[in-house]
C-alpha atoms as a PDB file:
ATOM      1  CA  UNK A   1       0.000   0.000   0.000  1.00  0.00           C
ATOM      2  CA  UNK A   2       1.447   2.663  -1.175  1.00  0.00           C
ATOM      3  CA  UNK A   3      -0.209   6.973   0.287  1.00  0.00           C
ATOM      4  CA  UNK A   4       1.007   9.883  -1.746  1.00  0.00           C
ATOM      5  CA  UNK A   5       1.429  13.169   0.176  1.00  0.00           C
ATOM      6  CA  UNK A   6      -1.147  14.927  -1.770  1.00  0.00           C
ATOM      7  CA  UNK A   7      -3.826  12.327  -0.677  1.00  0.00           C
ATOM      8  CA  UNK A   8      -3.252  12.626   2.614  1.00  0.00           C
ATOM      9  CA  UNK A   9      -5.262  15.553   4.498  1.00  0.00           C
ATOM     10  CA  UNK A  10      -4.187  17.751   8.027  1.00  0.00           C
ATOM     11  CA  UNK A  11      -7.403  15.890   9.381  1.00  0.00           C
ATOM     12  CA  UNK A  12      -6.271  12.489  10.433  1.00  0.00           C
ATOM     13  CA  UNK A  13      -6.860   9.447   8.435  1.00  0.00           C
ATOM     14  CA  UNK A  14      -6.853   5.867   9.109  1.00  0.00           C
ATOM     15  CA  UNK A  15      -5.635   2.589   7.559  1.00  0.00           C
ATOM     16  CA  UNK A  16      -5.451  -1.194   7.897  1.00  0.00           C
ATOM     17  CA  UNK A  17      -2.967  -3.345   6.335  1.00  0.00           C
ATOM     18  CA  UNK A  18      -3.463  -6.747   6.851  1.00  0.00           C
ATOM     19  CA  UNK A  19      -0.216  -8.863   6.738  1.00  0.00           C
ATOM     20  CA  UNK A  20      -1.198 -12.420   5.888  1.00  0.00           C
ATOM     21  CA  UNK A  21       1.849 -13.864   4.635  1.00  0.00           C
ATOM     22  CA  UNK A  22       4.954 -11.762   5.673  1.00  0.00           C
ATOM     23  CA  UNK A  23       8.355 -13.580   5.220  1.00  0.00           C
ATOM     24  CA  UNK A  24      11.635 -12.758   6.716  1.00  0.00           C
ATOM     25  CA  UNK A  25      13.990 -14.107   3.958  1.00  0.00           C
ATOM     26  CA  UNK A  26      15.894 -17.291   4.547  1.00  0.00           C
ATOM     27  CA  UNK A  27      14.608 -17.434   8.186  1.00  0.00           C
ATOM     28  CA  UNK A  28      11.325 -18.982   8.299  1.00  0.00           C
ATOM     29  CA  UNK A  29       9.902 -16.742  10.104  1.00  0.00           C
ATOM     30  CA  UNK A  30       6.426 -15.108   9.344  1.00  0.00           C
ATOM     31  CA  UNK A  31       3.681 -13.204  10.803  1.00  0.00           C
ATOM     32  CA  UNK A  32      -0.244 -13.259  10.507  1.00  0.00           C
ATOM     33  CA  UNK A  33      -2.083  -9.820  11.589  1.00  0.00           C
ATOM     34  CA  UNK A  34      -2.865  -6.487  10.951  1.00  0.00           C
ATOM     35  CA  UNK A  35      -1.421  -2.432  11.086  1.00  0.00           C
ATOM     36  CA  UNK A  36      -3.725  -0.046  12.161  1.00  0.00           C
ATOM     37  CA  UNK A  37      -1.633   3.350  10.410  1.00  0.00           C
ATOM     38  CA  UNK A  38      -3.013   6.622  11.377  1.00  0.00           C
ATOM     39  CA  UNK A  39      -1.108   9.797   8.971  1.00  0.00           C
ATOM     40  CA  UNK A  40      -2.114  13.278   9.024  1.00  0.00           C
ATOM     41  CA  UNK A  41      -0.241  16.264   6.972  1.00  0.00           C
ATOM     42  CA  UNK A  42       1.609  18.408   9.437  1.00  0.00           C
ATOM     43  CA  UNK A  43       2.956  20.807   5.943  1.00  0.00           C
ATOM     44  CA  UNK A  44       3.088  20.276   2.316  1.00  0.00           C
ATOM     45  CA  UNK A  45       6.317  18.701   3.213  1.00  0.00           C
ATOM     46  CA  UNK A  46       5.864  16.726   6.606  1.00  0.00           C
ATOM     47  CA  UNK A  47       3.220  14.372   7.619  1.00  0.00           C
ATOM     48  CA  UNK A  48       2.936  12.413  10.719  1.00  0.00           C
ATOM     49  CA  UNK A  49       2.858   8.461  10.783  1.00  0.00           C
ATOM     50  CA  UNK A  50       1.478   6.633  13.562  1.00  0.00           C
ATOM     51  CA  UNK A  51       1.009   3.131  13.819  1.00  0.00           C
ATOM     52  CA  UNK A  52       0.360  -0.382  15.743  1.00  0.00           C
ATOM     53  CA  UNK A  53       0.708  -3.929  14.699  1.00  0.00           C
ATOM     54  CA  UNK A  54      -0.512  -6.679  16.483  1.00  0.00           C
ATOM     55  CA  UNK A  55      -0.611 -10.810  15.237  1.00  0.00           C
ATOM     56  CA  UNK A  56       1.520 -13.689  15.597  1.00  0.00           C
ATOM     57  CA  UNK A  57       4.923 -14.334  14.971  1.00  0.00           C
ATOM     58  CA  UNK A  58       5.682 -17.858  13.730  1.00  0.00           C
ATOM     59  CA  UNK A  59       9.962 -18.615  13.335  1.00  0.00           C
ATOM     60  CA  UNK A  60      12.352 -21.941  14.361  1.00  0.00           C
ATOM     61  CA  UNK A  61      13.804 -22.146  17.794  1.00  0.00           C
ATOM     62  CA  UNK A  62      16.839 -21.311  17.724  1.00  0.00           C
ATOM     63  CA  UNK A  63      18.139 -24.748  19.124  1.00  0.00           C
ATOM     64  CA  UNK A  64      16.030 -27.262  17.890  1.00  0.00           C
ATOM     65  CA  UNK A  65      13.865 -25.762  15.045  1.00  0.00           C
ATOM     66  CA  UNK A  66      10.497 -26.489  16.157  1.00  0.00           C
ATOM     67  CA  UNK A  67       7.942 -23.940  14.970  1.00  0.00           C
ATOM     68  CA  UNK A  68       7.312 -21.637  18.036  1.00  0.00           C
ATOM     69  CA  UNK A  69       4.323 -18.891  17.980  1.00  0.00           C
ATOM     70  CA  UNK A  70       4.665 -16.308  19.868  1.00  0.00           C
ATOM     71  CA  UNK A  71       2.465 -12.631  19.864  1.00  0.00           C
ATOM     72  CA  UNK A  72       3.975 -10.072  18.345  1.00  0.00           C
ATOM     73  CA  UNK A  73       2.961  -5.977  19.074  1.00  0.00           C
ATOM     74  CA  UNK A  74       4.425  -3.001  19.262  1.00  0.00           C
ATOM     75  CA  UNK A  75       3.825   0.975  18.226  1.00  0.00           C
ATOM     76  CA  UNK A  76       5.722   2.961  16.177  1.00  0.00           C
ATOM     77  CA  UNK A  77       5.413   6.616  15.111  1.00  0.00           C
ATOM     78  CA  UNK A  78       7.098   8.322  12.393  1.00  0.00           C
ATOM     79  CA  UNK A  79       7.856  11.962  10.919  1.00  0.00           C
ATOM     80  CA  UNK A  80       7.896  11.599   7.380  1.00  0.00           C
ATOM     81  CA  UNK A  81       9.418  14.366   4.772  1.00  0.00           C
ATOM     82  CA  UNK A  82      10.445  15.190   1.618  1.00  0.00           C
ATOM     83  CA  UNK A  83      13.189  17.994   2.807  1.00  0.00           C
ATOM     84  CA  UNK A  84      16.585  16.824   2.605  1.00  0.00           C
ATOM     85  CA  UNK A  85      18.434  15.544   5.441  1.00  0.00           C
ATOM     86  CA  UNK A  86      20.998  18.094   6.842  1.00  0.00           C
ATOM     87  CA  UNK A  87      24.082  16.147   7.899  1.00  0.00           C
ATOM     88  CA  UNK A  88      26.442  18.124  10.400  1.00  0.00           C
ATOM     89  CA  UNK A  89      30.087  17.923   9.570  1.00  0.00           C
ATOM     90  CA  UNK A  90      31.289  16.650  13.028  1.00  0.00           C
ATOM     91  CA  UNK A  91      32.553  13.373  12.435  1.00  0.00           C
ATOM     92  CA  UNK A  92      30.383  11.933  15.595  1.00  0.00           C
ATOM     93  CA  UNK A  93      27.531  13.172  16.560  1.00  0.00           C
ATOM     94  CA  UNK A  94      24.593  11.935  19.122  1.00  0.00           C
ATOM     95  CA  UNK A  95      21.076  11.348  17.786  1.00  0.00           C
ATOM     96  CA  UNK A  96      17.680  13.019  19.074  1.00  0.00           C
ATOM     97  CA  UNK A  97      14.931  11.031  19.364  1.00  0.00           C
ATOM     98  CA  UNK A  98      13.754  12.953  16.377  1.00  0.00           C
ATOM     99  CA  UNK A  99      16.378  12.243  14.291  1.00  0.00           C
ATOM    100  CA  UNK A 100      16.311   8.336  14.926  1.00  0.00           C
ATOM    101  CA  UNK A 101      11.921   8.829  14.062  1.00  0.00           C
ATOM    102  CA  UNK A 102      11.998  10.775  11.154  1.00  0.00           C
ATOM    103  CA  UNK A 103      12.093   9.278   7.481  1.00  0.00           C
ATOM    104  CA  UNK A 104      13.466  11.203   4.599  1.00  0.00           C
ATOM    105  CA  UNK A 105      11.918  10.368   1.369  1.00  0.00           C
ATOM    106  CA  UNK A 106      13.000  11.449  -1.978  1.00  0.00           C
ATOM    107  CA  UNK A 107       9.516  11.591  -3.765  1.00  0.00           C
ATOM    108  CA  UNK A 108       6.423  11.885  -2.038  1.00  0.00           C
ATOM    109  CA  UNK A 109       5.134   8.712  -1.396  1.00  0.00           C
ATOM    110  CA  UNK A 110       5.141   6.644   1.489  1.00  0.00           C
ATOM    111  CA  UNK A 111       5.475   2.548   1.399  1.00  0.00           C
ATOM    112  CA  UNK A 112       2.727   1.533   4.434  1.00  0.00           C
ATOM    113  CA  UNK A 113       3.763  -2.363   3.769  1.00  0.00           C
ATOM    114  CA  UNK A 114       7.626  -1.544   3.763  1.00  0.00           C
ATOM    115  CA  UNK A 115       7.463   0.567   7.105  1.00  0.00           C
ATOM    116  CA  UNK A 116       5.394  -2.175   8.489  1.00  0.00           C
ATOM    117  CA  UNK A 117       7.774  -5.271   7.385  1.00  0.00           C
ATOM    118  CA  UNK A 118      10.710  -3.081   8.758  1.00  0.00           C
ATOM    119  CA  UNK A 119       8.625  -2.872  12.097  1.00  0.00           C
ATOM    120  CA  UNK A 120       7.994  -6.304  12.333  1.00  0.00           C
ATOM    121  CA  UNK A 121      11.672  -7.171  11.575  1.00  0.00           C
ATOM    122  CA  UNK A 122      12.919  -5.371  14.823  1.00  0.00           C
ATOM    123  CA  UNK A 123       9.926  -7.280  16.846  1.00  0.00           C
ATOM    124  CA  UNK A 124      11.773 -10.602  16.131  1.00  0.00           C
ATOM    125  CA  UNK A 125      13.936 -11.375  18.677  1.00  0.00           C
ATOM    126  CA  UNK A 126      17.444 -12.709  17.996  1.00  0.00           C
ATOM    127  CA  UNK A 127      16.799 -15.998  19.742  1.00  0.00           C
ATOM    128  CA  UNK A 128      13.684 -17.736  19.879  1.00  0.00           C
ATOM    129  CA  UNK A 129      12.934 -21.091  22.172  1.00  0.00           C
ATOM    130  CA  UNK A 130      10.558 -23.117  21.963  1.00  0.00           C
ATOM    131  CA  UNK A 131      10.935 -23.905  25.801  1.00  0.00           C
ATOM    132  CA  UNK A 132      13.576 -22.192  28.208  1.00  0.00           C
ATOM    133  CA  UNK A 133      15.261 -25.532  28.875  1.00  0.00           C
ATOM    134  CA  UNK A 134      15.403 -26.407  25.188  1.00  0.00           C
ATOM    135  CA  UNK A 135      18.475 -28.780  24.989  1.00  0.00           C
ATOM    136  CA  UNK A 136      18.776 -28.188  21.160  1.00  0.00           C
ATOM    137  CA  UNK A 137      19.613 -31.056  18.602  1.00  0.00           C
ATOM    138  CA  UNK A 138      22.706 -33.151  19.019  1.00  0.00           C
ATOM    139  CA  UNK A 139      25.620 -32.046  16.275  1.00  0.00           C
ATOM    140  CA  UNK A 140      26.344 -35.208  16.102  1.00  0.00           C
ATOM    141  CA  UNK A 141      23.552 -37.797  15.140  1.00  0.00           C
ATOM    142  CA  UNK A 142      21.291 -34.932  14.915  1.00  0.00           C
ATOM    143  CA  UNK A 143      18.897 -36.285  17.657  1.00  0.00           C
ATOM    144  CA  UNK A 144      16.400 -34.099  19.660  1.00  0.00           C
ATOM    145  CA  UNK A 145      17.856 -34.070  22.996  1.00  0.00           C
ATOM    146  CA  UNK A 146      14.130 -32.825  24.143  1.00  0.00           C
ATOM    147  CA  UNK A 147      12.712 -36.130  23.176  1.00  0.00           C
ATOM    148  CA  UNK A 148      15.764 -38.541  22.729  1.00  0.00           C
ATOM    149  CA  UNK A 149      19.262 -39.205  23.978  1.00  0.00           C
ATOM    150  CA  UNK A 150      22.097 -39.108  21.587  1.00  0.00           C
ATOM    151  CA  UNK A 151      23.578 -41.841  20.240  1.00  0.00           C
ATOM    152  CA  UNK A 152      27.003 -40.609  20.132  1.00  0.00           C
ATOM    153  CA  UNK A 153      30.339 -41.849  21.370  1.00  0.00           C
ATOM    154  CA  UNK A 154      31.870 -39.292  23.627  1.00  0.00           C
ATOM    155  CA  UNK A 155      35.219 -39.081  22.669  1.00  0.00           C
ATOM    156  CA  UNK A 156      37.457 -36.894  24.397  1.00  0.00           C
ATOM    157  CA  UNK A 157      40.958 -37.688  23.510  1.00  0.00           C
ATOM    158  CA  UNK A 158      41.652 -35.005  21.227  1.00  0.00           C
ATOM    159  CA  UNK A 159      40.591 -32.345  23.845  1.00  0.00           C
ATOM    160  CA  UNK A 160      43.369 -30.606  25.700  1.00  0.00           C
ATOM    161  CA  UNK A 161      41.259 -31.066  28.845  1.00  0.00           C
ATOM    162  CA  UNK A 162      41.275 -35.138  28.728  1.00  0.00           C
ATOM    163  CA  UNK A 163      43.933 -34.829  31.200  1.00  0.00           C
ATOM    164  CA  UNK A 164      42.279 -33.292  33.663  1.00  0.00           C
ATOM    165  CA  UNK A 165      39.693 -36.273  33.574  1.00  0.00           C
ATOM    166  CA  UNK A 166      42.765 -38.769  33.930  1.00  0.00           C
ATOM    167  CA  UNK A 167      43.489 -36.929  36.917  1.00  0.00           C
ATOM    168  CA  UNK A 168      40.482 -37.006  38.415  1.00  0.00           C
ATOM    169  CA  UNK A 169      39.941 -40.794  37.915  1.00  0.00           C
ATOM    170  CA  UNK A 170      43.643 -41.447  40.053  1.00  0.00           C
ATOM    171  CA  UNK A 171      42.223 -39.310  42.985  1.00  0.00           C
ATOM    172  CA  UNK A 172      39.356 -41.191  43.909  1.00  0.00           C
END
């Protein structure tokens, strides 16, 4: 969904984009829900973006790659404009809240669905368990440690720490 400047009016108007089948690439996650956008022209070169998403976010755990929903919400608000940014030349500088929430365009027209996807992208969280004590899958024989034991042959002999275990096996 795509709102041109000139469409949008100093009285405040309303939108829902419903997100059926959004796709973080080469993740698996996605999300089922809706954006309830709110924009309202401040200037002929500033309007005002408010918005709230609220659905489900579907993605692998992290450990053993079940399919975990969780819900996912959050609000976002946005000063959108067509005047070009004005960098300082200090080499560092610190960012206003305003700076970090305002969106410089180069035509006038706003992407709803991209603002929405990039909201939704910081709402996933960079790990995701099915279960707090998730034990993950076993890099060896690939078992589910939740629901199996591993198969595997502990061997330790190439670990610079086998030692140790020889050590502890004369002291007892």
């Amino acid at each position: 969904m795509k709102l041109h400047f000139d469409d949008i009016t100093a009285r405040p108007s309303y939108f829902t984009v419903k997100e059926n089948s959004w796709h973080a690439e080469g993740d698996g996650c996605s999300f089922s829900g809706t954006a309830n956008i709110t924009a309202s022209k401040l200037d002929g070169e500033r309007v005002s973006l408010k918005g709230r998403f609220d659905g489900v976010l579907t993605a692998p755990c992290s450990r053993c790659g079940k399919k975990v929903s969780r819900k996912a919400e959050n609000s976002f608000a946005y000063l959108v404009t067509t005047k070009p940014e004005t960098i300082p030349e200090l080499p560092e500088i610190e960012c206003s809240d305003d700076d970090v929430n305002t969106l410089y365009l180069d035509t006038p027209v706003i992407d709803i669905a991209e603002i929405v996807q990039e909201q939704l992208y910081l709402e996933v969280p960079l790990q995701i368990l099915c279960d707090g004590n998730c034990k993950g899958i076993c890099p060896g024989c690939g078992a589910d440690l939740n629901s199996e034991t591993c198969t595997c042959v502990k061997d330790n002999s190439n670990s610079p720490f086998a030692v140790l275990g020889n050590l502890k096996k004369k002291t007892n």
